[in-house]
PDB file of N, CA and C in Angstrom:
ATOM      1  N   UNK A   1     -20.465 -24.059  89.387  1.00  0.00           N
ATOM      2  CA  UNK A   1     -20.690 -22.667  89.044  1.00  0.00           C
ATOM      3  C   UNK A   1     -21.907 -22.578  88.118  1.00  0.00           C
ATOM      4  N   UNK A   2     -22.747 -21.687  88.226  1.00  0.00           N
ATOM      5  CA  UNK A   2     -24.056 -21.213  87.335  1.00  0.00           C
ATOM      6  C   UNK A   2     -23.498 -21.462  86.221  1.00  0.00           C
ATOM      7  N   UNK A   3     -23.994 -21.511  84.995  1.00  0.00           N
ATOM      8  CA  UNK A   3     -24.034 -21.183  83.689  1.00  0.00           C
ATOM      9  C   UNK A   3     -23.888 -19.659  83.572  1.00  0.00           C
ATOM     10  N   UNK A   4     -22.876 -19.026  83.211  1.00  0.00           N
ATOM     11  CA  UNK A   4     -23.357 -17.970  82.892  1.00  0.00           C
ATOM     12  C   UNK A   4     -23.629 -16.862  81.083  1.00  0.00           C
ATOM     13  N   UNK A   5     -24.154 -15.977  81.662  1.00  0.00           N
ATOM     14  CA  UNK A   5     -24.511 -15.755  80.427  1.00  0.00           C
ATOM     15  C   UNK A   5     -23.190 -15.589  79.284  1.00  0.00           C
ATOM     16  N   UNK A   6     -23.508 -15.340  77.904  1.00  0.00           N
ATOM     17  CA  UNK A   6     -21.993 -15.143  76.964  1.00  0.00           C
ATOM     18  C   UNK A   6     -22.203 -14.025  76.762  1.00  0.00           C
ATOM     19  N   UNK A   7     -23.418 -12.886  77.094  1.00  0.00           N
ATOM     20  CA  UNK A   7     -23.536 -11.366  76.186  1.00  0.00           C
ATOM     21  C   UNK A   7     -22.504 -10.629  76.782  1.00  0.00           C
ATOM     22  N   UNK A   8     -21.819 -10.461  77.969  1.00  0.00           N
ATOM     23  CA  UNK A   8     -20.805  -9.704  78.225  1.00  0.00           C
ATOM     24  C   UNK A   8     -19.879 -10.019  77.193  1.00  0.00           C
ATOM     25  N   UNK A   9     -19.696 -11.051  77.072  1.00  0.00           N
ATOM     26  CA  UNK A   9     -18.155 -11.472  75.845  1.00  0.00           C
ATOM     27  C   UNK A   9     -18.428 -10.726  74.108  1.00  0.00           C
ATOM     28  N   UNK A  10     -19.894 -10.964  74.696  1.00  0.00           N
ATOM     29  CA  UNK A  10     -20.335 -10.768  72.786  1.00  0.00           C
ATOM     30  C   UNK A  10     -20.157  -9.271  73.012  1.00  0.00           C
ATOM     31  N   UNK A  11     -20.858  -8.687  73.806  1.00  0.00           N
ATOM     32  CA  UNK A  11     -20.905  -7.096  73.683  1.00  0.00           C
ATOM     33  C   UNK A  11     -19.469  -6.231  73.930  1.00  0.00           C
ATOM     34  N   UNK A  12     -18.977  -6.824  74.511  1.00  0.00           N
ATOM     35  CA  UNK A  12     -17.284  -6.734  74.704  1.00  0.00           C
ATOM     36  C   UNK A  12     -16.295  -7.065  73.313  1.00  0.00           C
ATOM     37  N   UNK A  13     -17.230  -7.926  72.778  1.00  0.00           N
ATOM     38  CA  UNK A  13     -15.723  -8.092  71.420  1.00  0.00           C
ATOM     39  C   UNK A  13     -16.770  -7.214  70.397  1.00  0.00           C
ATOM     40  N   UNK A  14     -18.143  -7.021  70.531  1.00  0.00           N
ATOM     41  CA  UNK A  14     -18.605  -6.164  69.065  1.00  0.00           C
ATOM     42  C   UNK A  14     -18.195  -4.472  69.454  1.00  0.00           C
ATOM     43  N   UNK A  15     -17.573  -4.047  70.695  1.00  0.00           N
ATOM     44  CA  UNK A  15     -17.450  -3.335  71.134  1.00  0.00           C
ATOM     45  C   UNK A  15     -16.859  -2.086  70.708  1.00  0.00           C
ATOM     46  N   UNK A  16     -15.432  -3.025  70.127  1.00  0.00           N
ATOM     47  CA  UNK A  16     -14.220  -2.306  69.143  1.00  0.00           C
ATOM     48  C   UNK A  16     -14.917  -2.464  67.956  1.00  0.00           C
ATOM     49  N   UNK A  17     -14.423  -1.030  67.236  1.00  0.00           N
ATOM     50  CA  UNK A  17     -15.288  -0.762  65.551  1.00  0.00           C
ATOM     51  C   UNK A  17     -14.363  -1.632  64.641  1.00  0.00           C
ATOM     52  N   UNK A  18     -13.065  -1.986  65.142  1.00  0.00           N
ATOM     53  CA  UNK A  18     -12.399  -2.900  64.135  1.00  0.00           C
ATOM     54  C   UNK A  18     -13.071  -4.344  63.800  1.00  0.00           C
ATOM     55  N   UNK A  19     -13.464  -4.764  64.985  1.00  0.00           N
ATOM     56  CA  UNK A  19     -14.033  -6.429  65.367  1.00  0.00           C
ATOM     57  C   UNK A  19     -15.727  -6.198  64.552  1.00  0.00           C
ATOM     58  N   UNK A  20     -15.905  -4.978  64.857  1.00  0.00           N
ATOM     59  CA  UNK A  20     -17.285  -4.879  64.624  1.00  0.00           C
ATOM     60  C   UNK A  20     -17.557  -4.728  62.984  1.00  0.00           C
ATOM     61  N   UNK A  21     -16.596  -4.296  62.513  1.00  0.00           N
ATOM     62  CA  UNK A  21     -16.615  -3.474  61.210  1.00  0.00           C
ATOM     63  C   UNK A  21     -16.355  -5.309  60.691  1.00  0.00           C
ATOM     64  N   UNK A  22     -15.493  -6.039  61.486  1.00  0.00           N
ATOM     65  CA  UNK A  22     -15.277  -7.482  60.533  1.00  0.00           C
ATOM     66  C   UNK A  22     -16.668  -8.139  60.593  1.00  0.00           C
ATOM     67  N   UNK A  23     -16.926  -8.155  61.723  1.00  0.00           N
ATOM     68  CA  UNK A  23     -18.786  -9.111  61.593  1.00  0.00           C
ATOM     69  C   UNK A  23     -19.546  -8.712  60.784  1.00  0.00           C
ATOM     70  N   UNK A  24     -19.351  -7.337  60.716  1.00  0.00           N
ATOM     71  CA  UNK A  24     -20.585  -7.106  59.614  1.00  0.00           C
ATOM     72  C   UNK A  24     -20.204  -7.162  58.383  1.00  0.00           C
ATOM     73  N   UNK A  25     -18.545  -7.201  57.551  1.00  0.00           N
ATOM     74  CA  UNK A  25     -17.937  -7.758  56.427  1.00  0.00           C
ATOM     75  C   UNK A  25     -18.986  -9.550  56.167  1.00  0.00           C
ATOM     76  N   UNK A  26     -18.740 -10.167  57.515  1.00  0.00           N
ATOM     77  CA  UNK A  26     -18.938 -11.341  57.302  1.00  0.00           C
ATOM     78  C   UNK A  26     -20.222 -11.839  57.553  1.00  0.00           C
ATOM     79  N   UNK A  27     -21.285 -10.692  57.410  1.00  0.00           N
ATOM     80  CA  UNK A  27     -22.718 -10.964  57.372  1.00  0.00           C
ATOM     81  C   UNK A  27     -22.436 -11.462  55.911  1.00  0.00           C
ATOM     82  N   UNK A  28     -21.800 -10.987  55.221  1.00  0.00           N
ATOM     83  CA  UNK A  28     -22.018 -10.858  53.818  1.00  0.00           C
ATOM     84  C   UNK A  28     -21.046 -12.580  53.274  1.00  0.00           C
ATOM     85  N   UNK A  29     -20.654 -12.939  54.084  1.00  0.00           N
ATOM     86  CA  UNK A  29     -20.307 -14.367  53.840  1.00  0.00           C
ATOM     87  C   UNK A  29     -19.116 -14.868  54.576  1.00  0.00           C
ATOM     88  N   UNK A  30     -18.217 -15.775  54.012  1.00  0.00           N
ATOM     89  CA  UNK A  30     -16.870 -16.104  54.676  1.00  0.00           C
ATOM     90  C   UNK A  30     -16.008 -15.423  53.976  1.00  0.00           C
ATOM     91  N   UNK A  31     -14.608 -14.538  54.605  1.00  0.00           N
ATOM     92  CA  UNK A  31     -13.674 -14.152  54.015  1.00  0.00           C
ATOM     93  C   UNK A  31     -12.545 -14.893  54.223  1.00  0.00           C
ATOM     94  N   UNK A  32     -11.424 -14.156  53.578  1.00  0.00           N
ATOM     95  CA  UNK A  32      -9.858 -14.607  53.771  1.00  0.00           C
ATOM     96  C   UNK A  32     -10.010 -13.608  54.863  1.00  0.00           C
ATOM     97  N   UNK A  33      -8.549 -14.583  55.808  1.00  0.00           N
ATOM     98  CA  UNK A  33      -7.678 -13.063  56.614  1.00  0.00           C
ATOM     99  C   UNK A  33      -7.752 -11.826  55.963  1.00  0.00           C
ATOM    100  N   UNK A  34      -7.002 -12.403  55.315  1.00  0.00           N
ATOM    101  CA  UNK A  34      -6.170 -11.360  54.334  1.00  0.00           C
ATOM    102  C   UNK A  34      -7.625 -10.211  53.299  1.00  0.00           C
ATOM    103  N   UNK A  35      -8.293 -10.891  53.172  1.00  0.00           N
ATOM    104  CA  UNK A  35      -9.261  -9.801  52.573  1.00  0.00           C
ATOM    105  C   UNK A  35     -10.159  -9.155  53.984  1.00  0.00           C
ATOM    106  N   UNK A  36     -10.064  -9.781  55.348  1.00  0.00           N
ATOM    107  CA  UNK A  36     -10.942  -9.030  56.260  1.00  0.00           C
ATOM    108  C   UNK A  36     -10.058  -8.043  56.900  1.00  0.00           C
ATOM    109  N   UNK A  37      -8.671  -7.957  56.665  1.00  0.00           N
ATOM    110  CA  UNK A  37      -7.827  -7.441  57.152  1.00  0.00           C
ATOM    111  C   UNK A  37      -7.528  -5.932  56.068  1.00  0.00           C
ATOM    112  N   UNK A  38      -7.417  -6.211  54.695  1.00  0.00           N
ATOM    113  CA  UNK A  38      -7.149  -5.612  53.731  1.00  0.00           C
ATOM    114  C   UNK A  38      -8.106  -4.259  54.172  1.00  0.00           C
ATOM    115  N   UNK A  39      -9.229  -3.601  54.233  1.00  0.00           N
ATOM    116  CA  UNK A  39      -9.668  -2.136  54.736  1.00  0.00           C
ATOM    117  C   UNK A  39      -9.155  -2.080  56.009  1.00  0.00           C
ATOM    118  N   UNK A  40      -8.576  -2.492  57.001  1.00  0.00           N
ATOM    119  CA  UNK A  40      -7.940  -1.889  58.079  1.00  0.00           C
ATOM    120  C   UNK A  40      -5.953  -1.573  58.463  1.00  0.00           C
ATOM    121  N   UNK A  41      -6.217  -0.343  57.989  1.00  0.00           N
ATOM    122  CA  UNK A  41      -4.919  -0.085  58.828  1.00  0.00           C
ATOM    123  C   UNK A  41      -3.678  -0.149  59.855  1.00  0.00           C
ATOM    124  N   UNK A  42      -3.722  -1.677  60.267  1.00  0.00           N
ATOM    125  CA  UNK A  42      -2.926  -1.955  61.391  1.00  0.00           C
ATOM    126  C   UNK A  42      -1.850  -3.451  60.606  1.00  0.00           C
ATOM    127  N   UNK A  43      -1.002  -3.737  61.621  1.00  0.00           N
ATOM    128  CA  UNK A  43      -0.284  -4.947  61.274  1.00  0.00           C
ATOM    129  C   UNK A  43      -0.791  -6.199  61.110  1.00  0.00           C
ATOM    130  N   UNK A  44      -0.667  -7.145  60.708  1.00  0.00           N
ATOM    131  CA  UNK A  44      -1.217  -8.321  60.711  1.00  0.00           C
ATOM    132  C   UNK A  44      -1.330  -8.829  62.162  1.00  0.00           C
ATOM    133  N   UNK A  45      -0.182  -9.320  63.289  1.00  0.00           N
ATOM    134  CA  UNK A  45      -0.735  -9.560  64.383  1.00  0.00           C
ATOM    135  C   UNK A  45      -1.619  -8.876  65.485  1.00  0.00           C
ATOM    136  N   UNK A  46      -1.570  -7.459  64.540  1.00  0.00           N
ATOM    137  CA  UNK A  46      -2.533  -6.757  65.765  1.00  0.00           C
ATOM    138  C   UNK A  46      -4.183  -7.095  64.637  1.00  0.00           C
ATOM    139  N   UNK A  47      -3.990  -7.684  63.851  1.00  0.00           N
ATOM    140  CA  UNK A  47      -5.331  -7.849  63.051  1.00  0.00           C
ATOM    141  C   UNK A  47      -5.970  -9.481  63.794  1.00  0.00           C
ATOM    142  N   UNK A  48      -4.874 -10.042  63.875  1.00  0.00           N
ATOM    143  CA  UNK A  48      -5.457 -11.791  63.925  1.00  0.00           C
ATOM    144  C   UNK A  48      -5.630 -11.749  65.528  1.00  0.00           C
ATOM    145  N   UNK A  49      -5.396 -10.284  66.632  1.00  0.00           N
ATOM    146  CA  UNK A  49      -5.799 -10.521  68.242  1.00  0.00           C
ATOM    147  C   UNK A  49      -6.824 -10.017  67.683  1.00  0.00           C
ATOM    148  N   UNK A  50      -7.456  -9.532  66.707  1.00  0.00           N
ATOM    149  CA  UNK A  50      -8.915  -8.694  66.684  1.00  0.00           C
ATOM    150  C   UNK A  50      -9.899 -10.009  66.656  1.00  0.00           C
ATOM    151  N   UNK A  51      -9.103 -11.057  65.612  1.00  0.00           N
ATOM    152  CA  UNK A  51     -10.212 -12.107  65.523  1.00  0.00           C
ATOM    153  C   UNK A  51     -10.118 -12.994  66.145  1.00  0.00           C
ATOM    154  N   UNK A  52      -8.651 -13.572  67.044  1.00  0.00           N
ATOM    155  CA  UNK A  52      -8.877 -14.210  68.608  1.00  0.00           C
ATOM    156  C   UNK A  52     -10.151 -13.787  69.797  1.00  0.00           C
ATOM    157  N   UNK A  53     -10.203 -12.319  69.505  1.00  0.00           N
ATOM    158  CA  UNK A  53     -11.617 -11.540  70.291  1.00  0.00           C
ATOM    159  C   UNK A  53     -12.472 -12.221  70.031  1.00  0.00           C
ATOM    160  N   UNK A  54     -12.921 -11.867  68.670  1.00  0.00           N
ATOM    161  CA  UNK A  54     -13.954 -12.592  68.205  1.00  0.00           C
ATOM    162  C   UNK A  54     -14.149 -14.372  68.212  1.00  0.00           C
ATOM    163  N   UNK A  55     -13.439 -15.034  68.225  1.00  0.00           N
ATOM    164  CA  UNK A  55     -13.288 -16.420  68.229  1.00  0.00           C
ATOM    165  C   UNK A  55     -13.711 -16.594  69.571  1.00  0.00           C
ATOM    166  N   UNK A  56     -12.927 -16.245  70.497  1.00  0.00           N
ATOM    167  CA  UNK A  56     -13.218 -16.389  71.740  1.00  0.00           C
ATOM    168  C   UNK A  56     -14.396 -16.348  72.228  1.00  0.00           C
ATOM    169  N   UNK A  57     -14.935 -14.968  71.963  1.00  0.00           N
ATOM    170  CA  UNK A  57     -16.326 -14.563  72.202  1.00  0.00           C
ATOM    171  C   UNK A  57     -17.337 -15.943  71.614  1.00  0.00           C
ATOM    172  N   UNK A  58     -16.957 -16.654  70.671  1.00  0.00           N
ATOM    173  CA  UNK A  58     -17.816 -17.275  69.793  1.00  0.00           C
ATOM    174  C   UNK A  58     -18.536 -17.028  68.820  1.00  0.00           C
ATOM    175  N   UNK A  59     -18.392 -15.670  68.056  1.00  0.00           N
ATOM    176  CA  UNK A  59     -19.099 -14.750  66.706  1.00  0.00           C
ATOM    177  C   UNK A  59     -18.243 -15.428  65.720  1.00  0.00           C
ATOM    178  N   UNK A  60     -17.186 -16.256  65.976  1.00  0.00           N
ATOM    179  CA  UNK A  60     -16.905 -16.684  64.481  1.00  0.00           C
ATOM    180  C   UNK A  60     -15.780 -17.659  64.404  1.00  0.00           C
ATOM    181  N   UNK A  61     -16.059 -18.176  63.501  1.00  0.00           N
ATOM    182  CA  UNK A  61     -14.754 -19.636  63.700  1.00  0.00           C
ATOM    183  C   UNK A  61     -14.094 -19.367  62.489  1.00  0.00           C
ATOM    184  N   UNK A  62     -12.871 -20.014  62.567  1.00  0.00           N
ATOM    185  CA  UNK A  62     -11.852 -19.987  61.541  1.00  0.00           C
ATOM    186  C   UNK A  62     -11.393 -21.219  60.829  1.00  0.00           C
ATOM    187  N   UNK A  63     -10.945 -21.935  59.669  1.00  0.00           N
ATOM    188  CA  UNK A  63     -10.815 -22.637  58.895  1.00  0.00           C
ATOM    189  C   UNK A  63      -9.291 -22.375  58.330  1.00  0.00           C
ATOM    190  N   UNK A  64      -8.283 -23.284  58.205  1.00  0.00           N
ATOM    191  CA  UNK A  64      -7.113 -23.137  57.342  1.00  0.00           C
ATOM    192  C   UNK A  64      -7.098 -24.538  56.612  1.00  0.00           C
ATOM    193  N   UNK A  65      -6.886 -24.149  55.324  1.00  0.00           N
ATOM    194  CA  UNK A  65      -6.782 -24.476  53.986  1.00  0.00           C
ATOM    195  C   UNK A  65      -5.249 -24.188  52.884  1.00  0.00           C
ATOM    196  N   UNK A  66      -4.641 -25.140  53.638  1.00  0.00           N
ATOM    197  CA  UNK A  66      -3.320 -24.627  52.671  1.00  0.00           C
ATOM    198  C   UNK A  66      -2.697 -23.260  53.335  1.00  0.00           C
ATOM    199  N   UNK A  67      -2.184 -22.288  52.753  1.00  0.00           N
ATOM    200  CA  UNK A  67      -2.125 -21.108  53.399  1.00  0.00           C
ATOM    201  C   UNK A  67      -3.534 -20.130  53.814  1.00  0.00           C
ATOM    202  N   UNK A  68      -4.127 -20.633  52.830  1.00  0.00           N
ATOM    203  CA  UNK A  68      -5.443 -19.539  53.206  1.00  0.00           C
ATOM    204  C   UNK A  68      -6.253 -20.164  54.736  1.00  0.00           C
ATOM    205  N   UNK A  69      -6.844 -18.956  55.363  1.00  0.00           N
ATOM    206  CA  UNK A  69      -7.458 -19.481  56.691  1.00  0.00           C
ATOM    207  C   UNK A  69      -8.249 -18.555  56.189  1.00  0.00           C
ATOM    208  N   UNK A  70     -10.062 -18.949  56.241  1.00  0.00           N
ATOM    209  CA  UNK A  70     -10.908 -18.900  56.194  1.00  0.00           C
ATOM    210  C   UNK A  70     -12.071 -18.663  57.176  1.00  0.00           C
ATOM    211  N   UNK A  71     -12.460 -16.983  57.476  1.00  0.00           N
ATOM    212  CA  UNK A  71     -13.080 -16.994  58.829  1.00  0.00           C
ATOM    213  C   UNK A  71     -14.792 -16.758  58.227  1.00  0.00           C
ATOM    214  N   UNK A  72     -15.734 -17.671  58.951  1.00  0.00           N
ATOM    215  CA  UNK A  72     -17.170 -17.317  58.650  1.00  0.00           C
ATOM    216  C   UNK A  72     -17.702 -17.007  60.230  1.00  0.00           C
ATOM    217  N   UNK A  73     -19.048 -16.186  59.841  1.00  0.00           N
ATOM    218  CA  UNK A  73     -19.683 -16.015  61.110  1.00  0.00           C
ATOM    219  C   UNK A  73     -20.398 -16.837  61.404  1.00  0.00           C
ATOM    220  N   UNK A  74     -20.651 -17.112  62.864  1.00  0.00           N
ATOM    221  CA  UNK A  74     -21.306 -18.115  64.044  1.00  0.00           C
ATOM    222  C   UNK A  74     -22.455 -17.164  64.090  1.00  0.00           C
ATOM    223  N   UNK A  75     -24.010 -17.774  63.360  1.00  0.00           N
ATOM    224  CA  UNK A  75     -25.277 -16.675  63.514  1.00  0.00           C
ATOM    225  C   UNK A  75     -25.935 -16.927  65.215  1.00  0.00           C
ATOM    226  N   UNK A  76     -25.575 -18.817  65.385  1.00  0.00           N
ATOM    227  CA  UNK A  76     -26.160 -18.838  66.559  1.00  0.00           C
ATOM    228  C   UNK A  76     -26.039 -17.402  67.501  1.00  0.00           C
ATOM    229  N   UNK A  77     -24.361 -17.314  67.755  1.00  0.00           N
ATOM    230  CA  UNK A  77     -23.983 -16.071  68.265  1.00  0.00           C
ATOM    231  C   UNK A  77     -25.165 -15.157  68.751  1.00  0.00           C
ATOM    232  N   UNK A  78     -25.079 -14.373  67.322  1.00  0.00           N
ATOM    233  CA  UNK A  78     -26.101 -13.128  67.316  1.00  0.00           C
ATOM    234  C   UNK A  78     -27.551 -13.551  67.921  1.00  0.00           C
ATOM    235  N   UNK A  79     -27.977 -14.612  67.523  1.00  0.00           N
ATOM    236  CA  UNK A  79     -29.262 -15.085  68.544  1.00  0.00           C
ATOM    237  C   UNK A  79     -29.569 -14.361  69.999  1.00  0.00           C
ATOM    238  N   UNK A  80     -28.688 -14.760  70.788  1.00  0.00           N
ATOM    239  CA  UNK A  80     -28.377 -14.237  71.916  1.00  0.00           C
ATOM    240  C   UNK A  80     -28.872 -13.245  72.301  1.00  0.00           C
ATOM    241  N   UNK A  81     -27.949 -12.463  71.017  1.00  0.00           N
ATOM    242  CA  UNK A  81     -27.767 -10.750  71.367  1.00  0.00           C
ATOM    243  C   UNK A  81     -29.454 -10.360  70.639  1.00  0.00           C
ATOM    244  N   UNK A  82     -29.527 -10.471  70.103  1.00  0.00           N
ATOM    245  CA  UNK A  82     -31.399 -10.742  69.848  1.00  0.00           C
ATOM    246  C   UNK A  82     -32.248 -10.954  70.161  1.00  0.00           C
ATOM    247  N   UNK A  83     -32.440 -12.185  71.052  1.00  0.00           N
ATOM    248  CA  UNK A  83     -32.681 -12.323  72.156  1.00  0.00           C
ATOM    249  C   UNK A  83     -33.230 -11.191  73.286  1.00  0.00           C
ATOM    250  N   UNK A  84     -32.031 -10.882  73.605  1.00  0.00           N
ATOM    251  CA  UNK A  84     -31.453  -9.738  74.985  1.00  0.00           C
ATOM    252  C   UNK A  84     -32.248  -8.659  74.567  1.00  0.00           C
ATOM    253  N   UNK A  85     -31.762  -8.099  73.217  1.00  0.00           N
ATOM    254  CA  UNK A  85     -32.614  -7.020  73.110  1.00  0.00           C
ATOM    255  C   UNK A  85     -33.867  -6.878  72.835  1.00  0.00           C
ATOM    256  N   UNK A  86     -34.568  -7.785  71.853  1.00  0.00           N
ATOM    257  CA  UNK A  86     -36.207  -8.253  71.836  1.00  0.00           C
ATOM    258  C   UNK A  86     -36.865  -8.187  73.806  1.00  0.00           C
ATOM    259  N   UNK A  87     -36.016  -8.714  73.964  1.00  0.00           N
ATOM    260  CA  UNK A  87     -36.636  -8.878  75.952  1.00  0.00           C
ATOM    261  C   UNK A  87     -36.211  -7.225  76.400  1.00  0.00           C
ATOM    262  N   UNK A  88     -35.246  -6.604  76.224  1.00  0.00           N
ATOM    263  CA  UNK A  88     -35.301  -5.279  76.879  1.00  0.00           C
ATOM    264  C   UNK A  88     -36.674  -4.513  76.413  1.00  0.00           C
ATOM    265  N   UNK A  89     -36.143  -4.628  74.932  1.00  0.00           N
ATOM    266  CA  UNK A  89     -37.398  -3.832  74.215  1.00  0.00           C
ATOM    267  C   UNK A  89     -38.792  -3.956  74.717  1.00  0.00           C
ATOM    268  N   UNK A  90     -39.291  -5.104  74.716  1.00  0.00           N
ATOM    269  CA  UNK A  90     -40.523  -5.418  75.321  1.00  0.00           C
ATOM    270  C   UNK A  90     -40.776  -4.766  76.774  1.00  0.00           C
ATOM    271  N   UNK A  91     -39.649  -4.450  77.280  1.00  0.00           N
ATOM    272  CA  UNK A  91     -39.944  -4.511  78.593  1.00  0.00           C
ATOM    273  C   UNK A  91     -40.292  -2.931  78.787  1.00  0.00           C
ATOM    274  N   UNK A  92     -39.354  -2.281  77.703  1.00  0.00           N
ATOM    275  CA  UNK A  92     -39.820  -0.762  77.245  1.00  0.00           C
ATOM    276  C   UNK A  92     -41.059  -0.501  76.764  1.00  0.00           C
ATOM    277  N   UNK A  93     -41.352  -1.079  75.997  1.00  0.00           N
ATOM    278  CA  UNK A  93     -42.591  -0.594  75.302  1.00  0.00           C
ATOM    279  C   UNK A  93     -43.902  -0.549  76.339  1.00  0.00           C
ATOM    280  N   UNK A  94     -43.836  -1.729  77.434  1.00  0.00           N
ATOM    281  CA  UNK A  94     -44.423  -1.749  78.105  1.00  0.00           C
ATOM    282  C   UNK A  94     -44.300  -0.598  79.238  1.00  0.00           C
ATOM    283  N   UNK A  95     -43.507  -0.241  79.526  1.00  0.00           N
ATOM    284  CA  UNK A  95     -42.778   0.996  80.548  1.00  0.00           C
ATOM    285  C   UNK A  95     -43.072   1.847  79.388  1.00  0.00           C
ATOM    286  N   UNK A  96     -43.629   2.156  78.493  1.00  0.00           N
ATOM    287  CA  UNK A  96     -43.421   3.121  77.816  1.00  0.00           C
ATOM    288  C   UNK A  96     -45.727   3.524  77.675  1.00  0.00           C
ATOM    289  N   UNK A  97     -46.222   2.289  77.462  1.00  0.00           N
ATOM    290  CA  UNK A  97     -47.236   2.496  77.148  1.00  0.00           C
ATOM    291  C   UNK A  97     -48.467   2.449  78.368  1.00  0.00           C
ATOM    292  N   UNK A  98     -47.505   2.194  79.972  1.00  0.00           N
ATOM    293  CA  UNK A  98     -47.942   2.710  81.137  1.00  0.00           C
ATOM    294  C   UNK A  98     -48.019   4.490  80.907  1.00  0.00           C
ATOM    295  N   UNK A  99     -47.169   4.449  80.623  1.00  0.00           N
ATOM    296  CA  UNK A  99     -46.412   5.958  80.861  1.00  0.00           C
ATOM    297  C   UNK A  99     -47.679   6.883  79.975  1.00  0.00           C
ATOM    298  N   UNK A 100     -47.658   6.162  78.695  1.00  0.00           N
ATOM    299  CA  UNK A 100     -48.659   6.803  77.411  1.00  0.00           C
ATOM    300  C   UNK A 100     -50.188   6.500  78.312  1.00  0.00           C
ATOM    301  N   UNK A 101     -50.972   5.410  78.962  1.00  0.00           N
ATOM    302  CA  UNK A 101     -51.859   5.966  79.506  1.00  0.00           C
ATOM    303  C   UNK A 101     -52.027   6.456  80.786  1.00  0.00           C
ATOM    304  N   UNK A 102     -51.176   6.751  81.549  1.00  0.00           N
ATOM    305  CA  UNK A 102     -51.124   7.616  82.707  1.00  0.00           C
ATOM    306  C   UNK A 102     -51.409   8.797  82.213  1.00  0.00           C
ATOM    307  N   UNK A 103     -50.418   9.464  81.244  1.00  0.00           N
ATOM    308  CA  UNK A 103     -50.694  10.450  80.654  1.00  0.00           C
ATOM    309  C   UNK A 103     -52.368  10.949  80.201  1.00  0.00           C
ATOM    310  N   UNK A 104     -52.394  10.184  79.258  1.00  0.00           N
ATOM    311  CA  UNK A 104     -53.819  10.104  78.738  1.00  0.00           C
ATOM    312  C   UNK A 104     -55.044  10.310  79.588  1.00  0.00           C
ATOM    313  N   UNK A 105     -54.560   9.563  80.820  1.00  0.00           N
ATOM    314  CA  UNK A 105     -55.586  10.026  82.154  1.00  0.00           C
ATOM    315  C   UNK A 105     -55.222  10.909  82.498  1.00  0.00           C
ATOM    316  N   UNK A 106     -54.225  11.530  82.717  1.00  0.00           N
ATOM    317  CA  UNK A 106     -54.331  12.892  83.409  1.00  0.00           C
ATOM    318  C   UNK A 106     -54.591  13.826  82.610  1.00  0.00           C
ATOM    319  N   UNK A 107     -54.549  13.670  81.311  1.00  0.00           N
ATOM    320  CA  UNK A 107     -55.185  14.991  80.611  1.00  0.00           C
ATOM    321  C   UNK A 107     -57.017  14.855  80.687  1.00  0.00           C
ATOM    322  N   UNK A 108     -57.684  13.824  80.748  1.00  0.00           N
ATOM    323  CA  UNK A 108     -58.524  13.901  81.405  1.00  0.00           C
ATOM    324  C   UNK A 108     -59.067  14.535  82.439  1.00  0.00           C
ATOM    325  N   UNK A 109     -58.541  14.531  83.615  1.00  0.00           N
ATOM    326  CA  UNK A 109     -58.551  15.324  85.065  1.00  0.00           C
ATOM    327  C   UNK A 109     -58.438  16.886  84.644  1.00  0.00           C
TER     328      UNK A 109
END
């Protein structure tokens, strides 16, 4: 089978604002469960399928230490998704600055 790409998985788990709202907690470093969980409103096992998402996807690995489990973010990850969009973008600007001198010539005419 091809290699295939991982951005469906990534864009699929940053998808939900819960999963999303944790990655960007953990730009800011490694947390506890228990403190990435603490601003969201739900039960604990519906908190730890949020970060199976994420694990899965590969945005972040987890660590246990005694009782504490310790989740940091995977930056390779975001590469990817950086990547993807640096290459769309480009591909716009260029579709974009056809567009700007087509224009430009026809106000000429």
């Amino acid at each position: 089978m091809a290699n295939q790409s991982p951005l469906p998985g990534l864009f699929g788990a940053l998808s939900d604002p819960t999963r999303f709202a944790v990655v960007e907690q953990l730009a800011g470093g490694p947390a506890s469960v228990s403190e990435l969980a603490a601003p969201h409103d739900m039960a604990g096992p519906s908190f730890l399928k949020h970060l199976n998402v994420l694990e899965r996807a590969g945005l972040v690995t987890s660590v246990k230490v005694g009782r504490v489990r310790t989740v940091s973010l995977v930056p390779d990850a975001l590469e990817s998704i950086e990547a993807w969009v640096k290459a769309h973008r480009a591909r716009w600007e260029h579709r974009l600055d056809r567009l700007g001198a087509f224009l430009a010539e026809d106000e000429k005419s």
